[in-house]
C-alpha atoms as a PDB file:
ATOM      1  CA  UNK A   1       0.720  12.337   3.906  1.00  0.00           C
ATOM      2  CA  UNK A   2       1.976  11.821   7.647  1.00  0.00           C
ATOM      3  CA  UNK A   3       4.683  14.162   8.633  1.00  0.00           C
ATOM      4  CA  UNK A   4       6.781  14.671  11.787  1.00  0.00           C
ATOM      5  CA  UNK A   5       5.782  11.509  13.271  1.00  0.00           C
ATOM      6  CA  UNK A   6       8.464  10.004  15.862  1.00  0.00           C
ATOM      7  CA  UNK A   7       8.726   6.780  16.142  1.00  0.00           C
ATOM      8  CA  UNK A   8      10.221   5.329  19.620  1.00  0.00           C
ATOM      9  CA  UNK A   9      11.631   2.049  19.401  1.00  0.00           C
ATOM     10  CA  UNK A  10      11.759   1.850  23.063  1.00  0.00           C
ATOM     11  CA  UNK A  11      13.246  -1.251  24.742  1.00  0.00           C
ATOM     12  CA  UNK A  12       9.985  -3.877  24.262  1.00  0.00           C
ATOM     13  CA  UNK A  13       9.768  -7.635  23.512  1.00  0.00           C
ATOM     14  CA  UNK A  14       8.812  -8.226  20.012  1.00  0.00           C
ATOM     15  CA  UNK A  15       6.676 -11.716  19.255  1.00  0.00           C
ATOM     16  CA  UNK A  16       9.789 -12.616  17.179  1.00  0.00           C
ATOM     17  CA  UNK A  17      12.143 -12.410  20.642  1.00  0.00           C
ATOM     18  CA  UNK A  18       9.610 -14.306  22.699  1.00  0.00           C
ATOM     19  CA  UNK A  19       9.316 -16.944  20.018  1.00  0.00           C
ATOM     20  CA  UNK A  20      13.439 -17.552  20.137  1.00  0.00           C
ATOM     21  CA  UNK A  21      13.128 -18.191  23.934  1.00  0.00           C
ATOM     22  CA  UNK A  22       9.451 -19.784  24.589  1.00  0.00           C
ATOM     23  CA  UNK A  23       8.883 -21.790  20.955  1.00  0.00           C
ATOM     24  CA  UNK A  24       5.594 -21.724  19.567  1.00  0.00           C
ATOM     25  CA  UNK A  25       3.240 -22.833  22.675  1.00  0.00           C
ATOM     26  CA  UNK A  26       4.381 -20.453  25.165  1.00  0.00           C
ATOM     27  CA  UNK A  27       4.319 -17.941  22.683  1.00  0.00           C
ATOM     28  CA  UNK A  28       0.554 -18.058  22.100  1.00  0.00           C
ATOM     29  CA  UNK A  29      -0.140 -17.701  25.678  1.00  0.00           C
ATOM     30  CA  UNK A  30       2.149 -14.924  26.503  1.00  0.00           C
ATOM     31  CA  UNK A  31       1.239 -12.813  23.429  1.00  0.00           C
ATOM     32  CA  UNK A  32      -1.887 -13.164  22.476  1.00  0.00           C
ATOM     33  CA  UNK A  33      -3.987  -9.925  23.326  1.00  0.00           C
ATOM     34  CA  UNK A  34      -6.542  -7.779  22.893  1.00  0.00           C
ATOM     35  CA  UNK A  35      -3.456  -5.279  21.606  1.00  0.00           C
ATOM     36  CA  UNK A  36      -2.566  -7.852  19.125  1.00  0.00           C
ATOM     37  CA  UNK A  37      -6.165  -8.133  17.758  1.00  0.00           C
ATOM     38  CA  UNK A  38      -6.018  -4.134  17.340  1.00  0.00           C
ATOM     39  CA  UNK A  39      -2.949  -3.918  15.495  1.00  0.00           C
ATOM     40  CA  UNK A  40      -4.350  -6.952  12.993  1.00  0.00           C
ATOM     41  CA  UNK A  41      -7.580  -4.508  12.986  1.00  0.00           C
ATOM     42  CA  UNK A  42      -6.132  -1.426  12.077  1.00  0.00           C
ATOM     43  CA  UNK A  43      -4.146  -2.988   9.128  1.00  0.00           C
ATOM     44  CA  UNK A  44      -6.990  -4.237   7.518  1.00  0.00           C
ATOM     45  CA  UNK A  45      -8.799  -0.857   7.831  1.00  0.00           C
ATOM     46  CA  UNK A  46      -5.618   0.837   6.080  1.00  0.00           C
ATOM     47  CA  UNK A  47      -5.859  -1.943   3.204  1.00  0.00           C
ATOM     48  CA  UNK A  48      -9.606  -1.286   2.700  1.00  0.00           C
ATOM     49  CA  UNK A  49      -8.808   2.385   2.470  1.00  0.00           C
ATOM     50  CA  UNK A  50      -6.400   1.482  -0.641  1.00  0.00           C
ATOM     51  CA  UNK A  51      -8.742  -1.054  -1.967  1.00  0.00           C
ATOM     52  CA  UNK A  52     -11.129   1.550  -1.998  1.00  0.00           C
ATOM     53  CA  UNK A  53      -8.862   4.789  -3.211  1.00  0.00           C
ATOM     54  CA  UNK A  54      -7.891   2.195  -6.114  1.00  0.00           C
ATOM     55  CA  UNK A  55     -10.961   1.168  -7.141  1.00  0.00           C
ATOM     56  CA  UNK A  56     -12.223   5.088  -7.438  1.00  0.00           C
ATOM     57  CA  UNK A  57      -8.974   5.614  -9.216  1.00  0.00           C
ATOM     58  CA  UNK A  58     -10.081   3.058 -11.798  1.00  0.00           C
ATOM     59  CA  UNK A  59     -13.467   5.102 -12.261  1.00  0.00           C
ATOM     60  CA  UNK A  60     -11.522   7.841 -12.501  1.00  0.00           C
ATOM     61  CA  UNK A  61      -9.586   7.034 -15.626  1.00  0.00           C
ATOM     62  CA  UNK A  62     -12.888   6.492 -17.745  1.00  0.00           C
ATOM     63  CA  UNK A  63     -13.611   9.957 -16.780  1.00  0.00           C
ATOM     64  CA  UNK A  64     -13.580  12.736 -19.768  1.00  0.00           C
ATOM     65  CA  UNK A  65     -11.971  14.914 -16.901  1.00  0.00           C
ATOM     66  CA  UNK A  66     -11.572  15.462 -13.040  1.00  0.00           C
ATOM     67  CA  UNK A  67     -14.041  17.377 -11.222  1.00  0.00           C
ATOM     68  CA  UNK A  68     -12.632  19.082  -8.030  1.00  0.00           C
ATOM     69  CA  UNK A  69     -15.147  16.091  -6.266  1.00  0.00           C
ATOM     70  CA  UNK A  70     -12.837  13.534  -7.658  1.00  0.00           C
ATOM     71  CA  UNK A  71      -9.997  14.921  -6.304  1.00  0.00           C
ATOM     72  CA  UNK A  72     -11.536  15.933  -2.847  1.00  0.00           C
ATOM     73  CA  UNK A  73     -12.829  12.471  -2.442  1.00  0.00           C
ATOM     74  CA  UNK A  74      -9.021  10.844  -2.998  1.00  0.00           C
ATOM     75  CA  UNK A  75      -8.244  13.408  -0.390  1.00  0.00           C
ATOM     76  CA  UNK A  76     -10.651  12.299   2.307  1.00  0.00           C
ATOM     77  CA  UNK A  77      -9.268   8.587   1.446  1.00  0.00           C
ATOM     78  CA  UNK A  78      -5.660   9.867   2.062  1.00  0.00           C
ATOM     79  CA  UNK A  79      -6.818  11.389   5.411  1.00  0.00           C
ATOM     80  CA  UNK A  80      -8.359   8.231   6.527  1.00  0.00           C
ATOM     81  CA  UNK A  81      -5.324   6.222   5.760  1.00  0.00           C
ATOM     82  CA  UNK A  82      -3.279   9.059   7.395  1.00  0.00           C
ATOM     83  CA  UNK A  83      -5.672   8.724  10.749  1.00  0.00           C
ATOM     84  CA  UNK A  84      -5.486   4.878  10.809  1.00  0.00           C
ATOM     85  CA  UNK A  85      -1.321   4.648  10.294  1.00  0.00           C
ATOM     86  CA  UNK A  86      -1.492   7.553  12.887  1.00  0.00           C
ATOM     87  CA  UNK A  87      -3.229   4.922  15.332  1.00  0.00           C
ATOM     88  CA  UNK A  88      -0.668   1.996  14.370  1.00  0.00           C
ATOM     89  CA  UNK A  89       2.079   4.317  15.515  1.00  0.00           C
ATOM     90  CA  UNK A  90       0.506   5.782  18.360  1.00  0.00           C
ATOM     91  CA  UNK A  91      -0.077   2.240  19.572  1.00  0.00           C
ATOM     92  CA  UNK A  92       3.087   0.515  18.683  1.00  0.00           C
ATOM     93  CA  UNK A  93       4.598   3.789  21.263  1.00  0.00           C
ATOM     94  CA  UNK A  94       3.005   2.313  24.005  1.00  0.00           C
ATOM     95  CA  UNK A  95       2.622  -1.570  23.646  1.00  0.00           C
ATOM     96  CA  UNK A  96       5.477  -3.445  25.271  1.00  0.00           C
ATOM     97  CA  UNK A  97       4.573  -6.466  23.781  1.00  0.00           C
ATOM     98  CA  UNK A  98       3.663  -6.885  19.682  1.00  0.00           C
ATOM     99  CA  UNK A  99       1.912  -9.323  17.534  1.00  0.00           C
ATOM    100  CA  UNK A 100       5.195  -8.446  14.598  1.00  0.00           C
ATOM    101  CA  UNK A 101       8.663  -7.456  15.206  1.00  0.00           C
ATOM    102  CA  UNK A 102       8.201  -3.509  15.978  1.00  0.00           C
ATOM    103  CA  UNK A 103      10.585  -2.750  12.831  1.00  0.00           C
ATOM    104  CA  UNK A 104       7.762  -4.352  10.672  1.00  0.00           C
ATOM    105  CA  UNK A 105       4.994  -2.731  11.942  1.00  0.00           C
ATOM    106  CA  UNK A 106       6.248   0.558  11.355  1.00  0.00           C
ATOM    107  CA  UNK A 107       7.572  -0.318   8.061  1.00  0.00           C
ATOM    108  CA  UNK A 108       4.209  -1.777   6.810  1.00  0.00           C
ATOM    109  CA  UNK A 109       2.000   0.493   8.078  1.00  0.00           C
ATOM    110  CA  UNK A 110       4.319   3.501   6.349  1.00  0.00           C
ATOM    111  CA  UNK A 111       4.286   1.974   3.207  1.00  0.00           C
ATOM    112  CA  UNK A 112       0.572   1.326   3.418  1.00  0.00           C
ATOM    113  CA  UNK A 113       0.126   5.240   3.762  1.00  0.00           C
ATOM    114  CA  UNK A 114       2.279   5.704   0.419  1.00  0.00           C
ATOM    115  CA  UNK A 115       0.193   3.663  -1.536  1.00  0.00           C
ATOM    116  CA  UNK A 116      -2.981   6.293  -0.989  1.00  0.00           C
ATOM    117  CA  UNK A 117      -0.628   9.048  -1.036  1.00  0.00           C
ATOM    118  CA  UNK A 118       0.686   8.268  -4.473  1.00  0.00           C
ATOM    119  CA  UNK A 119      -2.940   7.390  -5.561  1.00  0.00           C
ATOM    120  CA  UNK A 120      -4.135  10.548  -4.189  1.00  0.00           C
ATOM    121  CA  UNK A 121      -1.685  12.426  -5.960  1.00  0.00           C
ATOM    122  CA  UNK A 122      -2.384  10.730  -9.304  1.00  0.00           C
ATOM    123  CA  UNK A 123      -5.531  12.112  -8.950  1.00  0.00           C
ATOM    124  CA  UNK A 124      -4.468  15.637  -7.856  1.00  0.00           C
ATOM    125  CA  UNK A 125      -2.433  16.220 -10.863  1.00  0.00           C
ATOM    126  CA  UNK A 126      -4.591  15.404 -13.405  1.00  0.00           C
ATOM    127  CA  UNK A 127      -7.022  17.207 -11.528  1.00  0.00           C
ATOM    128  CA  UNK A 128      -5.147  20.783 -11.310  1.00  0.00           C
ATOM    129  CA  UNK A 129      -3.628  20.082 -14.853  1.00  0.00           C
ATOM    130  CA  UNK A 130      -6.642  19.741 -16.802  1.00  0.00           C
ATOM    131  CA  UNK A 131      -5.680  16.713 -18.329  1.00  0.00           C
ATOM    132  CA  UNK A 132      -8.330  15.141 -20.538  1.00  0.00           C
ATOM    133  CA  UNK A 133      -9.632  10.874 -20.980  1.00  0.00           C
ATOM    134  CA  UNK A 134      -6.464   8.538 -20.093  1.00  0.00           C
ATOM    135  CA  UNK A 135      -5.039   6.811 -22.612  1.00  0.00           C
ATOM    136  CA  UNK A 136      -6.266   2.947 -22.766  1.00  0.00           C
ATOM    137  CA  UNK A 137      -2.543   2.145 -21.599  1.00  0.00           C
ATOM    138  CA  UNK A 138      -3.098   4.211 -18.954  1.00  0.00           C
ATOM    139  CA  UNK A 139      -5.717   2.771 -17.848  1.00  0.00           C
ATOM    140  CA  UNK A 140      -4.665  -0.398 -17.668  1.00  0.00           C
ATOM    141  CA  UNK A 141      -1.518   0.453 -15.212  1.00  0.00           C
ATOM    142  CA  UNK A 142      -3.705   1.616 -13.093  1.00  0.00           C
ATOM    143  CA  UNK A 143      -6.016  -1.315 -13.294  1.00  0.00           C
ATOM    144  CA  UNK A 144      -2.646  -3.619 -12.390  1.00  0.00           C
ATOM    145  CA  UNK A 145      -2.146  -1.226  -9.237  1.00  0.00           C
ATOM    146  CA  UNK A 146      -6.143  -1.949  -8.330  1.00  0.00           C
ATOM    147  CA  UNK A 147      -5.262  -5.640  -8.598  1.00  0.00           C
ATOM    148  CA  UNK A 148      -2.060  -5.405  -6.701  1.00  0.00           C
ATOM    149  CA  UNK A 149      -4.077  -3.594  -3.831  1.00  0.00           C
ATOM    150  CA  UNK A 150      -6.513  -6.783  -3.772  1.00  0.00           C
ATOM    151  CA  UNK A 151      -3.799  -8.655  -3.494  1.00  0.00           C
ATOM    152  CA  UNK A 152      -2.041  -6.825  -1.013  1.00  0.00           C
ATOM    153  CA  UNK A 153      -5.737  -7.071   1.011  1.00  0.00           C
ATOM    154  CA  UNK A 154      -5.606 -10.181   1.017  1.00  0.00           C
ATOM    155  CA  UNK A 155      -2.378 -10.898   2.163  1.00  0.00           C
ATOM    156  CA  UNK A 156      -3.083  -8.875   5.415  1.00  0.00           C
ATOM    157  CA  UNK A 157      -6.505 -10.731   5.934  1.00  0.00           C
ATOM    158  CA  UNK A 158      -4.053 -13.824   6.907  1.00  0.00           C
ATOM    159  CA  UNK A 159      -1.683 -11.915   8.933  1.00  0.00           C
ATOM    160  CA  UNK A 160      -3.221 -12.596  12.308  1.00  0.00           C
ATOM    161  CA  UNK A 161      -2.769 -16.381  11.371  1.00  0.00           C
ATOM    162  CA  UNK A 162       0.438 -16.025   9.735  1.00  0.00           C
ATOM    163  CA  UNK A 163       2.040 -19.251  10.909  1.00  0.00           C
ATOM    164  CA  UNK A 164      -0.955 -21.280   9.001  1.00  0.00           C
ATOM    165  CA  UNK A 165      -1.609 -18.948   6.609  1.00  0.00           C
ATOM    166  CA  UNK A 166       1.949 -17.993   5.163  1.00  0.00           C
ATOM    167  CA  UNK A 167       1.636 -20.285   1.801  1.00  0.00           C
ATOM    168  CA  UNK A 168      -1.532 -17.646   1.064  1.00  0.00           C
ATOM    169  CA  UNK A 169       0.523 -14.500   1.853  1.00  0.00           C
ATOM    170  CA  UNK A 170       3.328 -15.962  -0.234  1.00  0.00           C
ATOM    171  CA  UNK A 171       0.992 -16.507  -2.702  1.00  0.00           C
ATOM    172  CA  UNK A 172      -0.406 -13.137  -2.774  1.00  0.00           C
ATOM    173  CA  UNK A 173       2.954 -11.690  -2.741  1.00  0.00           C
ATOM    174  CA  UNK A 174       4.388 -13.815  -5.844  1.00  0.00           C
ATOM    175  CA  UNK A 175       1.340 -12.223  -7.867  1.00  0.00           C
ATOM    176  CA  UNK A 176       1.733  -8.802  -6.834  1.00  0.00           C
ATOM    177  CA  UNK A 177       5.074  -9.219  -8.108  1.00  0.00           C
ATOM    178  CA  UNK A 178       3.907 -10.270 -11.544  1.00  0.00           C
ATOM    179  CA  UNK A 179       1.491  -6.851 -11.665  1.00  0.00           C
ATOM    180  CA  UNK A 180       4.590  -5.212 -10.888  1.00  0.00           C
ATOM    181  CA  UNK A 181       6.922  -6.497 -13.489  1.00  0.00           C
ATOM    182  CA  UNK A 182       3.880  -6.275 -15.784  1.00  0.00           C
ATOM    183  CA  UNK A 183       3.476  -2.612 -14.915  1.00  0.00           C
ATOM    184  CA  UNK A 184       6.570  -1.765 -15.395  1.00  0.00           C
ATOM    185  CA  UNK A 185       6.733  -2.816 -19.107  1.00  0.00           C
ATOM    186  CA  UNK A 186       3.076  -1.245 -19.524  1.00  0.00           C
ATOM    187  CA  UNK A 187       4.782   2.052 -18.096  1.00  0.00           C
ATOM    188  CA  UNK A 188       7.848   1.645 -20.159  1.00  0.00           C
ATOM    189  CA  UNK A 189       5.329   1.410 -23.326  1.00  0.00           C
ATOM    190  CA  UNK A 190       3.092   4.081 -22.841  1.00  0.00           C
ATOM    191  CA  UNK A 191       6.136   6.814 -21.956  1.00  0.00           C
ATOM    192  CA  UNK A 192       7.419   5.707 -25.426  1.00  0.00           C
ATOM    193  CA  UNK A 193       4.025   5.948 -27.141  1.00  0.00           C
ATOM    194  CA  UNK A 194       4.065   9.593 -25.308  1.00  0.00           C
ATOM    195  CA  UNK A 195       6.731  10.710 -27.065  1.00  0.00           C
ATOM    196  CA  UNK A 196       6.147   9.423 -30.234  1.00  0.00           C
ATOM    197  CA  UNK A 197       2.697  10.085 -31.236  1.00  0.00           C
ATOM    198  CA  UNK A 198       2.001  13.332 -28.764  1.00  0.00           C
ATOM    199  CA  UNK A 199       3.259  16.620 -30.786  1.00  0.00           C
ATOM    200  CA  UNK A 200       2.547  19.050 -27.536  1.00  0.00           C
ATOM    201  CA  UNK A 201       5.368  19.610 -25.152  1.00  0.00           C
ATOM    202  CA  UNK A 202       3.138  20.437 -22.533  1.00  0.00           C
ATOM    203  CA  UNK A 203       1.082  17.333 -22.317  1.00  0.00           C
ATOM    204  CA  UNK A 204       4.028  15.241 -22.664  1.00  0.00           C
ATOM    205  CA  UNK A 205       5.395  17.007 -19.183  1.00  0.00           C
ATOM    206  CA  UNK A 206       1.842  16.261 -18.053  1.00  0.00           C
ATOM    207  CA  UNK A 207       1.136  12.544 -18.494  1.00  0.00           C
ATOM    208  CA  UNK A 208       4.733  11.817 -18.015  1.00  0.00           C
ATOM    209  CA  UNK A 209       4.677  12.896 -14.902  1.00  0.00           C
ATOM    210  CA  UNK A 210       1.341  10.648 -14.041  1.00  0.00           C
ATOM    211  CA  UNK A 211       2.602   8.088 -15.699  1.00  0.00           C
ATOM    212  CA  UNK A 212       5.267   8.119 -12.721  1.00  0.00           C
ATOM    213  CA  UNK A 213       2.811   8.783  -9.952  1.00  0.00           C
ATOM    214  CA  UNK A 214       0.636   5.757 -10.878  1.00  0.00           C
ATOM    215  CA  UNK A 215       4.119   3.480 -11.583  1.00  0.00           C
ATOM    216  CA  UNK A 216       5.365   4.674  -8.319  1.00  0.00           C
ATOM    217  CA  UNK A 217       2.007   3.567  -6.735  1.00  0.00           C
ATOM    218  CA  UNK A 218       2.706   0.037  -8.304  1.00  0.00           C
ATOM    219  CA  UNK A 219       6.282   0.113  -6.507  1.00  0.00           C
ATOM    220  CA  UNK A 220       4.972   0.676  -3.140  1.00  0.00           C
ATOM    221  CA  UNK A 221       2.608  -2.500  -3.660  1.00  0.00           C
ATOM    222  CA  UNK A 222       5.616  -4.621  -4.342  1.00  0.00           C
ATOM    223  CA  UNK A 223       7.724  -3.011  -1.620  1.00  0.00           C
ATOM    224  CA  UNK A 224       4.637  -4.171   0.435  1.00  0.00           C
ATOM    225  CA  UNK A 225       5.077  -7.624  -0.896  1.00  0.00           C
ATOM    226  CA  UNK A 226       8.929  -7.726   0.306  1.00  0.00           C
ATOM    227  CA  UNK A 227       7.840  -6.740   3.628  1.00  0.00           C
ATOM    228  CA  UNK A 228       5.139  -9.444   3.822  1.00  0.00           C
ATOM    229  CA  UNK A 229       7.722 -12.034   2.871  1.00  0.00           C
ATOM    230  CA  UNK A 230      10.085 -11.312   4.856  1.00  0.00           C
ATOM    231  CA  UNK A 231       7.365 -11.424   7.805  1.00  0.00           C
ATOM    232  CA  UNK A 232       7.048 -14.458   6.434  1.00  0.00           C
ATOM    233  CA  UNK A 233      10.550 -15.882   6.861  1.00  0.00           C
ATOM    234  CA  UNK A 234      10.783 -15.132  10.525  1.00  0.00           C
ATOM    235  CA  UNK A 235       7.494 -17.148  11.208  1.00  0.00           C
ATOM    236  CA  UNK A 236       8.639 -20.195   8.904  1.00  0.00           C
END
């Protein structure tokens, strides 16, 4: 989790200003930039870190239990995303001009970091309170998170093309918000099966409380999806 990390929206020329005042031709050749490319970079390395953290968090839940491995490995993942959204920040201090309106940079790449962080701390729970196999309902919320995170991978793959590409990002946003109304239910149904069939207090505190972690995890994917879209609507 990144803490104490100032952001300085210093007085530089977003892509969104030059566009107002240069229109689309003028704004390619004033922009475009080796910068540009890096910020477009270090996105996708952040989504491939939560492609990845997800897809070990679906491995996970087949699990019998959670080795102190499992968890350590979910740790390293959150480090790496830490590191990369460490370098978006660091870089969007000192670039005067960027690829994204500075607001959404920060935004996206802050967000990104909560999706591991929330994965990672799935993971940690179950992991220091001995909780046992997932329930199949379980399992499959965290399966719609893995395919939101696809999604969500995809969307940033188009990013650097985003006027040509936005009908793709769209796209990918529209679905992760079907996973997310999908998970929502799937969360809503296994907190009521929790209650109803489990007789121990204790693991009722327990699962409840992963249940939210992994539902959470779902919410930054479609908070991701409102940023993308309204990206989107500045580049339409």
């Amino acid at each position: 989790m990144l803490k104490n990390y100032e952001y300085c929206p210093f007085e530089a020329i977003s892509d969104g200003v030059l566009r107002k005042y240069l229109g689309w031709g003028l704004f390619f050749m004033f922009s475009l930039s080796p910068k540009e490319d890096k910020f477009y970079q270090l996105f996708g390395q952040s989504t491939e870190i939560i492609t990845k953290s997800l897809k070990r968090l679906q491995g996970i839940m087949q699990q019998d239990f959670v080795s102190a491995e499992d968890a350590a490995q979910m740790q390293r993942f959150e480090h790496e995303a830490d590191n990369v959204t460490t370098q978006i920040l660091e870089r969007l201090n000192s670039t005067f001009i960027t690829p994204l309106d500075r607001e959404d940079i920060y935004k996206l790449a802050q967000v990104l970091d909560d999706i591991v962080d929330y994965a990672e701390g799935t993971v940690e729970r179950m992991h220091l309170y001995r909780t046992g196999k997932p329930s199949l309902g379980t399992q499959e919320l965290v399966h719609l998170v893995g395919l939101a995170a696809e999604q969500i991978q995809t969307a940033f793959s188009c990013l650097g093309n985003i006027h040509y590409k936005k009908t793709k990002i769209q796209a990918a946003a529209e679905e992760i918000y079907h996973l997310e109304c999908a998970g929502d239910k799937l969360y809503r149904q296994e907190v009521a099966r929790l209650f109803e069939h489990e007789k121990d207090p204790i693991e009722i505190i327990k699962w409840k409380e992963i249940l939210e972690h992994i539902e959470a995890t779902l919410d930054h994917c479609e908070s991701i999806a409102d940023l993308l879209k309204s990206v989107v609507l500045k580049y339409d």
